[in-house]
Structure formats: structure tokens, C-alpha cells
C-alpha atoms as a PDB file:
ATOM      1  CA  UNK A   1      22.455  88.122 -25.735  1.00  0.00           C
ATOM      2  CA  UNK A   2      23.386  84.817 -25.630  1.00  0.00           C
ATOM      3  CA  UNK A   3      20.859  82.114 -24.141  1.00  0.00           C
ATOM      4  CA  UNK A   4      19.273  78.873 -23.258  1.00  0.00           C
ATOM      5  CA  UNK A   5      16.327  77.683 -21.795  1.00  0.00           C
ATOM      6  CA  UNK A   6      17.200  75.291 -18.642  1.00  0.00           C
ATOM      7  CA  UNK A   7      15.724  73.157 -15.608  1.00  0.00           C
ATOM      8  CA  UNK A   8      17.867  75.118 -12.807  1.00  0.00           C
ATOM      9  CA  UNK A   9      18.801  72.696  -9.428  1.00  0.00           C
ATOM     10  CA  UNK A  10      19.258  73.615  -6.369  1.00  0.00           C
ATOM     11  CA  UNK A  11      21.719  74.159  -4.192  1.00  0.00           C
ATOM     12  CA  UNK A  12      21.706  70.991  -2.197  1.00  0.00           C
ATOM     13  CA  UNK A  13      21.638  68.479  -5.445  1.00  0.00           C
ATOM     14  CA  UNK A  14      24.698  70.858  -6.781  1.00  0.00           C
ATOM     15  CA  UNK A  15      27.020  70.536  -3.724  1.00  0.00           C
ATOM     16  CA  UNK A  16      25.949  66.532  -4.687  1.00  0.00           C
ATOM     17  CA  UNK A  17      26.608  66.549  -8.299  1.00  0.00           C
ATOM     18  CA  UNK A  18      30.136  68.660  -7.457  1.00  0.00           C
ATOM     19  CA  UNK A  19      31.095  65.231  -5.269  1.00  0.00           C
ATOM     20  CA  UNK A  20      30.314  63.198  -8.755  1.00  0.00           C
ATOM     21  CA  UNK A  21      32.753  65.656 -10.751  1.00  0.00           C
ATOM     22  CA  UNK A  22      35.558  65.409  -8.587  1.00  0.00           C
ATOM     23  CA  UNK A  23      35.550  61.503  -8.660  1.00  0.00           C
ATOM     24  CA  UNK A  24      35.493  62.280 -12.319  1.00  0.00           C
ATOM     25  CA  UNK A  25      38.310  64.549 -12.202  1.00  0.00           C
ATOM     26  CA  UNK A  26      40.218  61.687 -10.973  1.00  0.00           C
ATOM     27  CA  UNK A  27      39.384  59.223 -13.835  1.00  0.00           C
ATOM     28  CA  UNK A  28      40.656  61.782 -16.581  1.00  0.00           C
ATOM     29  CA  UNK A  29      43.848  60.234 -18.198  1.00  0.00           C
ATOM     30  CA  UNK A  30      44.851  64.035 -18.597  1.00  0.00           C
ATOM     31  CA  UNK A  31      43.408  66.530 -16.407  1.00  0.00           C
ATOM     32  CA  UNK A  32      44.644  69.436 -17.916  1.00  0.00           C
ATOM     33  CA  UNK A  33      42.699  68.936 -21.305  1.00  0.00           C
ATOM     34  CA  UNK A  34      39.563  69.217 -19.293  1.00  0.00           C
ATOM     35  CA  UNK A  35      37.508  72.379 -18.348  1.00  0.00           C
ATOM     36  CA  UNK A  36      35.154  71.507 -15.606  1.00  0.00           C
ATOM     37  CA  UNK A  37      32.022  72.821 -15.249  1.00  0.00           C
ATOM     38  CA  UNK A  38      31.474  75.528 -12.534  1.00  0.00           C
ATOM     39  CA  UNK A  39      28.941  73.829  -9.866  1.00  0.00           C
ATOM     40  CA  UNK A  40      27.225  77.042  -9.671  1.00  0.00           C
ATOM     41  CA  UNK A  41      26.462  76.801 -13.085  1.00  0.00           C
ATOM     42  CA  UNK A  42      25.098  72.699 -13.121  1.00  0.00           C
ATOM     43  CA  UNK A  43      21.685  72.877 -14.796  1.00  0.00           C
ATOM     44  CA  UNK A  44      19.678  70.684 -17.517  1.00  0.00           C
ATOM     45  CA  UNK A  45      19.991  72.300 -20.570  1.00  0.00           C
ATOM     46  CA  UNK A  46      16.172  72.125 -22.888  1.00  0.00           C
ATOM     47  CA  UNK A  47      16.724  74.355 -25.783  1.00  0.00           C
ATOM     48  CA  UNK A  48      20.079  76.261 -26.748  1.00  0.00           C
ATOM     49  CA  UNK A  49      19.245  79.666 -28.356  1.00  0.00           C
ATOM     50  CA  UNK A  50      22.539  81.204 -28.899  1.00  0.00           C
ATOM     51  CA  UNK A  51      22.664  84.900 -29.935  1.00  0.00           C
ATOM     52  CA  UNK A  52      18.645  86.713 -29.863  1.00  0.00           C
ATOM     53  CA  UNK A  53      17.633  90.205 -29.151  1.00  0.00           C
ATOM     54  CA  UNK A  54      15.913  91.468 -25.611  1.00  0.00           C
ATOM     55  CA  UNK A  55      12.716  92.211 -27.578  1.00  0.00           C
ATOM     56  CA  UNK A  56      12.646  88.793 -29.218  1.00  0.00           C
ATOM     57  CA  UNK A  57      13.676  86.718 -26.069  1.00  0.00           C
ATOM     58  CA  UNK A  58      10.597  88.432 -24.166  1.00  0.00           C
ATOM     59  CA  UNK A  59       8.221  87.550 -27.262  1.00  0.00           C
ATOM     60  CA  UNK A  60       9.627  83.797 -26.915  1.00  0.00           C
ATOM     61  CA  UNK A  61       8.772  84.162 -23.208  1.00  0.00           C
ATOM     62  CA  UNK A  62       5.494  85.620 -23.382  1.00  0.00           C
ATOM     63  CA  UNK A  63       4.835  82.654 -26.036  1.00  0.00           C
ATOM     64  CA  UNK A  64       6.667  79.788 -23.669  1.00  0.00           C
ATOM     65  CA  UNK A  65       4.544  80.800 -20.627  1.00  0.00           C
ATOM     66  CA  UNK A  66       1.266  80.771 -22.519  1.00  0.00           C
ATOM     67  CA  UNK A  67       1.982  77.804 -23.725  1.00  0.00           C
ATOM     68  CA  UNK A  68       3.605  76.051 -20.568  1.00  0.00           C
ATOM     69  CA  UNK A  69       2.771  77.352 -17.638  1.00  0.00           C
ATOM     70  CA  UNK A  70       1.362  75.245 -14.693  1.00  0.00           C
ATOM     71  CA  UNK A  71       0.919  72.603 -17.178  1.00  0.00           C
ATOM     72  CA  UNK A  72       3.615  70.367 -15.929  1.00  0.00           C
ATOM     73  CA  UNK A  73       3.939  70.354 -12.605  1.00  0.00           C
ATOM     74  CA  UNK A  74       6.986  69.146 -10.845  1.00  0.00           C
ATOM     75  CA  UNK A  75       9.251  67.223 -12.400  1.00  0.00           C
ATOM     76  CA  UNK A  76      11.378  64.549  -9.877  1.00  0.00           C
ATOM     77  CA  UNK A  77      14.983  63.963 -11.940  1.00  0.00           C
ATOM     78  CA  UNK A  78      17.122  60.949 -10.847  1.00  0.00           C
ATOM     79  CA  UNK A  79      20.701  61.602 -12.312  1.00  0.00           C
ATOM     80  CA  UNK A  80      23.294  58.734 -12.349  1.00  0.00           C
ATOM     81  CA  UNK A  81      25.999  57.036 -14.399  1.00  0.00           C
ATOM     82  CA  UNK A  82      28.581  58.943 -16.064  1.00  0.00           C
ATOM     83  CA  UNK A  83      28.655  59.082 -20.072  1.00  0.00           C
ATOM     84  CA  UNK A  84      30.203  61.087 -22.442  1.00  0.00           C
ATOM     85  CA  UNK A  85      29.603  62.635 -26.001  1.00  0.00           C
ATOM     86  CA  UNK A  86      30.524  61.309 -28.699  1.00  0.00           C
ATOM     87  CA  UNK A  87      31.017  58.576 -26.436  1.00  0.00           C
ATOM     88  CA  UNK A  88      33.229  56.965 -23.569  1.00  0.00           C
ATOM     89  CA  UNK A  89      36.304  56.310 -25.830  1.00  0.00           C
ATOM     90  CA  UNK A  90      36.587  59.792 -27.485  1.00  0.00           C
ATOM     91  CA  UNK A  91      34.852  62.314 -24.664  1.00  0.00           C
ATOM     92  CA  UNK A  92      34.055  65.691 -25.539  1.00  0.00           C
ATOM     93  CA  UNK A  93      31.861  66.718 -23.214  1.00  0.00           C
ATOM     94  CA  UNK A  94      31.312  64.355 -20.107  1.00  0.00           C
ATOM     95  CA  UNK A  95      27.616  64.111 -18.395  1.00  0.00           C
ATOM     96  CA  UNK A  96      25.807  63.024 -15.890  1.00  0.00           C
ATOM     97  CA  UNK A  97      22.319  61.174 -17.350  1.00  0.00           C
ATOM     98  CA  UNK A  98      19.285  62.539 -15.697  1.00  0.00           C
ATOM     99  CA  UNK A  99      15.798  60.637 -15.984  1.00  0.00           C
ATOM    100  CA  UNK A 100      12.693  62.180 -14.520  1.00  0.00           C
ATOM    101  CA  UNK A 101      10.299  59.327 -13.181  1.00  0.00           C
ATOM    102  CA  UNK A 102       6.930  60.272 -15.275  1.00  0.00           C
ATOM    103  CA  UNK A 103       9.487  60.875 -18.214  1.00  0.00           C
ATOM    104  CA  UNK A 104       7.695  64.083 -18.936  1.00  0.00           C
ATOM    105  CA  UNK A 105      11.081  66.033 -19.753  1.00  0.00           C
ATOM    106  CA  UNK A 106      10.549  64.950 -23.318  1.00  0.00           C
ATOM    107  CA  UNK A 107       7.398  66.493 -23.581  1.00  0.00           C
ATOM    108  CA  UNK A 108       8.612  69.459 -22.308  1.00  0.00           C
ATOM    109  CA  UNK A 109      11.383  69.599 -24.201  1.00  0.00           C
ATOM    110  CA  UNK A 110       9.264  69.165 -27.826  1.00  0.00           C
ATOM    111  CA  UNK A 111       6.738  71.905 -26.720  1.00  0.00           C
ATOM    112  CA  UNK A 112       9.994  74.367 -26.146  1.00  0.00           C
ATOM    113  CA  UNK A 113      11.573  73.043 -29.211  1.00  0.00           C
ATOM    114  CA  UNK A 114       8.097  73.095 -31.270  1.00  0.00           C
ATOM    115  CA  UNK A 115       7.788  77.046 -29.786  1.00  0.00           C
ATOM    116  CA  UNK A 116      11.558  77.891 -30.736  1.00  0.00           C
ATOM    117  CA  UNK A 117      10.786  76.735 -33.973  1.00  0.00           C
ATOM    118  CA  UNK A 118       8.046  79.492 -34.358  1.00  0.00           C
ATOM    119  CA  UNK A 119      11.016  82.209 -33.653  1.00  0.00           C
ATOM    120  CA  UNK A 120      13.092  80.547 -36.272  1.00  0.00           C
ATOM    121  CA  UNK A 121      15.610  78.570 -33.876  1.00  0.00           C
ATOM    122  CA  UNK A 122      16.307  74.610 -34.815  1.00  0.00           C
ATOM    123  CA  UNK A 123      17.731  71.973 -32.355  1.00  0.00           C
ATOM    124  CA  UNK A 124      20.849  70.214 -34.256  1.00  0.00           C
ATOM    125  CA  UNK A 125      20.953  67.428 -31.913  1.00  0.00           C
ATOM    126  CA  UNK A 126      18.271  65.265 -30.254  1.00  0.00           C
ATOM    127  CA  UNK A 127      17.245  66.315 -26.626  1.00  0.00           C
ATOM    128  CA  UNK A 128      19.463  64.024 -24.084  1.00  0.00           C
ATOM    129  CA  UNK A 129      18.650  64.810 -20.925  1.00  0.00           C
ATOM    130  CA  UNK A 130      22.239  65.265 -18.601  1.00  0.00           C
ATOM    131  CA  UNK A 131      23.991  67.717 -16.638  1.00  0.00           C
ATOM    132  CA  UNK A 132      27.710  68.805 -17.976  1.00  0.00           C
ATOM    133  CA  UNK A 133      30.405  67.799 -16.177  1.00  0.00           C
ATOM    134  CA  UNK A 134      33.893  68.766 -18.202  1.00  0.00           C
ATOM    135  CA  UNK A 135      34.227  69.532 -21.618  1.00  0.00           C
ATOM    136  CA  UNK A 136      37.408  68.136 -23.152  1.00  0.00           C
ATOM    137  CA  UNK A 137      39.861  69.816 -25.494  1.00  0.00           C
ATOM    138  CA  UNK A 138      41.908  67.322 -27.439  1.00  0.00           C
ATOM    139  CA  UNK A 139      42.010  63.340 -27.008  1.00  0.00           C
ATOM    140  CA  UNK A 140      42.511  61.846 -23.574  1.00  0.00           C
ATOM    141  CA  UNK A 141      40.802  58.556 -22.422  1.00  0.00           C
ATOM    142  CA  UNK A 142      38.687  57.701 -19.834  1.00  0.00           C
ATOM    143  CA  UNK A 143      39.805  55.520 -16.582  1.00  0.00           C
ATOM    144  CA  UNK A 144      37.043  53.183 -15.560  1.00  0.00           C
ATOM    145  CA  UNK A 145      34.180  54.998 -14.501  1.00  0.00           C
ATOM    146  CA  UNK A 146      31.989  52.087 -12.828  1.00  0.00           C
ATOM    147  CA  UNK A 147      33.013  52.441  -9.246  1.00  0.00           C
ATOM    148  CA  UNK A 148      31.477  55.943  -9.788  1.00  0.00           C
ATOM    149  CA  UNK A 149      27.730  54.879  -8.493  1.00  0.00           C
ATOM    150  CA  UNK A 150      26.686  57.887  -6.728  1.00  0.00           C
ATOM    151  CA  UNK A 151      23.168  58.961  -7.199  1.00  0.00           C
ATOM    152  CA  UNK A 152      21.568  62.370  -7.227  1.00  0.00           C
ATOM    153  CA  UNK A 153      17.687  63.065  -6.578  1.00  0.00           C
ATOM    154  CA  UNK A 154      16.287  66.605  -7.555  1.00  0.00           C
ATOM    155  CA  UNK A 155      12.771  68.542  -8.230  1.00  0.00           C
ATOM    156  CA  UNK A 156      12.275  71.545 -10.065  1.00  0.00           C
ATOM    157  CA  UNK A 157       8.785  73.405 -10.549  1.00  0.00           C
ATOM    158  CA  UNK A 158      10.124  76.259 -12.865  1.00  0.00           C
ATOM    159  CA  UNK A 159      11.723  76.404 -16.238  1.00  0.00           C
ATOM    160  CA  UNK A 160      14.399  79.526 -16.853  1.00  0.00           C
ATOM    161  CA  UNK A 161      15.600  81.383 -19.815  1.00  0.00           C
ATOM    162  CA  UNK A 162      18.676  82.227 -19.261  1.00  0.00           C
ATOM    163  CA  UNK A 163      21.143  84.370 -20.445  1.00  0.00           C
ATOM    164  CA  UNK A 164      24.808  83.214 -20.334  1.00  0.00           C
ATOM    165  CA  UNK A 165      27.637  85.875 -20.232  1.00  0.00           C
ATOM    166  CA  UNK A 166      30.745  84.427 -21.558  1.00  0.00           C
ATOM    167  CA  UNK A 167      34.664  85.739 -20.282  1.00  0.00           C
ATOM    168  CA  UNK A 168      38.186  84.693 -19.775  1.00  0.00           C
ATOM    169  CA  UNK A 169      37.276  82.422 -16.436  1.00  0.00           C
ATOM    170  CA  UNK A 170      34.236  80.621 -18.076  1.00  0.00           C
ATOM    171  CA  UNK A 171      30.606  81.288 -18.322  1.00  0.00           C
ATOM    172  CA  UNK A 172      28.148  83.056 -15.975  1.00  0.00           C
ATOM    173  CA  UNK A 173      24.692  82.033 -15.945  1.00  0.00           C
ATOM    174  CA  UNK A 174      21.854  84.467 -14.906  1.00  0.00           C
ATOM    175  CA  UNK A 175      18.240  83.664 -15.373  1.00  0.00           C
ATOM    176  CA  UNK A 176      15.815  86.254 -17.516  1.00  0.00           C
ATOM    177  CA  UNK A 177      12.756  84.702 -16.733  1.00  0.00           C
ATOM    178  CA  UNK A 178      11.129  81.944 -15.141  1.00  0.00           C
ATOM    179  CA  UNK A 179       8.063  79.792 -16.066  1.00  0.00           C
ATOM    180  CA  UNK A 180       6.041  77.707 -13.603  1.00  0.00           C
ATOM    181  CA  UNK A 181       5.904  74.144 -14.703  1.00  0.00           C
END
């Protein structure tokens, strides 16, 4: 199955984030190259897994919540500005930034990599902390984004591996398991 481990957000700081992408919609030279994210689906991605086995993804659980769990606590994410990768000029995938005031997301985010590493997975980009917005197929340019200043707040208290079931109108995200923080 195909999966990721992920800070999920609620409801309220979705309905939020979904105000963000439409102004964003708007500032897309052309529209139609984009694919935008599914609010239901806005989450902070830690580790992508890809393609691993039931038996294998409850191992890497079973591991993840030994080493994890209740060690955290809550994490309290502050997500604005608009940025893109590879950047503003070429965008691929467009993001929100999220920050997390004790800046313990990168902490978490090593231990997960460090115990994904154990199961043979590898990371091939650093951890940048955003939620996805659109992802872009072919070139189109970016109006100005700074009169986009809207800020979103959110907690979480759980980390989720979750499995994501791909079709012909986009992804669907379910959660396997879930870790207190």
C-alpha cells in the first residue's frame, strides 16, 4: 500500500487553509495547469514511504510508537506565506510554510526519518515543513503573491500513518494508525 507518515489538521484550520488556496487559485497565470489539493486531504507531510507491505507498515508502527509516543507533546504550527518548489519563478508544487513555535517538528521529523531508515526507506529531500496547495504541470508563472497575508494557527497531539489510495479524481487519504505525540 502506498503511504506516508503525516501531522493531520483539523477541520477548522482546513476550511482556513482552503480560503488561502483559493486566493492562490487566483494568482496562477494559468489555472488549468494546476491540480489543487483536496482540503480534505491538507496535512503536513513527515516521512513519504511509498509502496510497503501491511506486515511491514505495522512493524514500522510498533517501532514509531515505542520510540515516540507521549514524548512530544503538542505541537502549536503557525502556517503563513506562500512559496513554491523549486521556487516562486518555476512552481511545481505550491505550499503553505508551517513553523511550530518550540520548533520541535524537526526533531520529530529525524526520529521518523532515523526509524524509516531501520526499514530500509531514505528521505531524498530535506524535511520542509508546509502544507500542499497545487501541484503544477508544465510552466506557468506566479502573479504577486504578497497581498496573500492570511495566517493559520493549528495543534496536533497525534502523528498518523497513512495510507493514500490513488484514482482518476485524485488521492484519498485514510489513516492506519495513530501515535500520541
Amino acid at each position: 500500500m502506498r503511504s506516508f507518515i503525516s501531522l493531520n489538521i483539523d477541520l477548522k484550520s482546513k476550511e482556513k487553509i482552503q480560503k488561502i488556496q483559493n486566493l492562490v487559485k487566483e494568482k496562477i497565470e494559468k489555472p488549468y495547469l494546476a491540480r489543487f489539493e483536496k482540503p480534505e486531504n491538507f496535512h503536513l507531510t513527515i516521512f513519504f514511504v511509498g509502496e510497503v507491505d501491511e506486515i511491514k507498515l505495522t512493524k514500522i508502527y510498533e517501532t514509531v510508537v515505542t520510540k515516540i509516543e507521549n514524548k512530544f507533546g503538542q505541537l502549536n504550527f503557525e502556517c503563513s506565506g506562500i512559496n513554491a518548489f523549486p521556487n516562486l519563478k518555476n512552481p511545481k508544487v505550491i505550499f503553505l510554510n508551517c513553523k511550530d513555535s518550540e520548533n520541535k517538528i524537526f526533531e520529530l521529523a529525524e526520529e521518523v526519518k532515523t526509524i524509516l531508515g531501520e526499514f530500509g526507506f531514505t528521505q531524498d529531500k530535506n524535511f520542509h515543513p508546509h502544507i500542499t496547495l497545487a501541484r503544477i504541470k508544465g510552466r506557468t508563472k506566479l502573479k504577486d503573491i504578497s497581498d496573500i497575508n492570511l495566517k493559520v494557527n493549528f495543534s496536533v497531539n497525534k502523528l498518523s500513518i497513512m495510507q493514500s489510495i490513488i484514482s482518476t479524481t485524485g488521492a484519498e487519504h485514510k489513516e492506519i494508525f495513530a501515535i500520541n505525540l
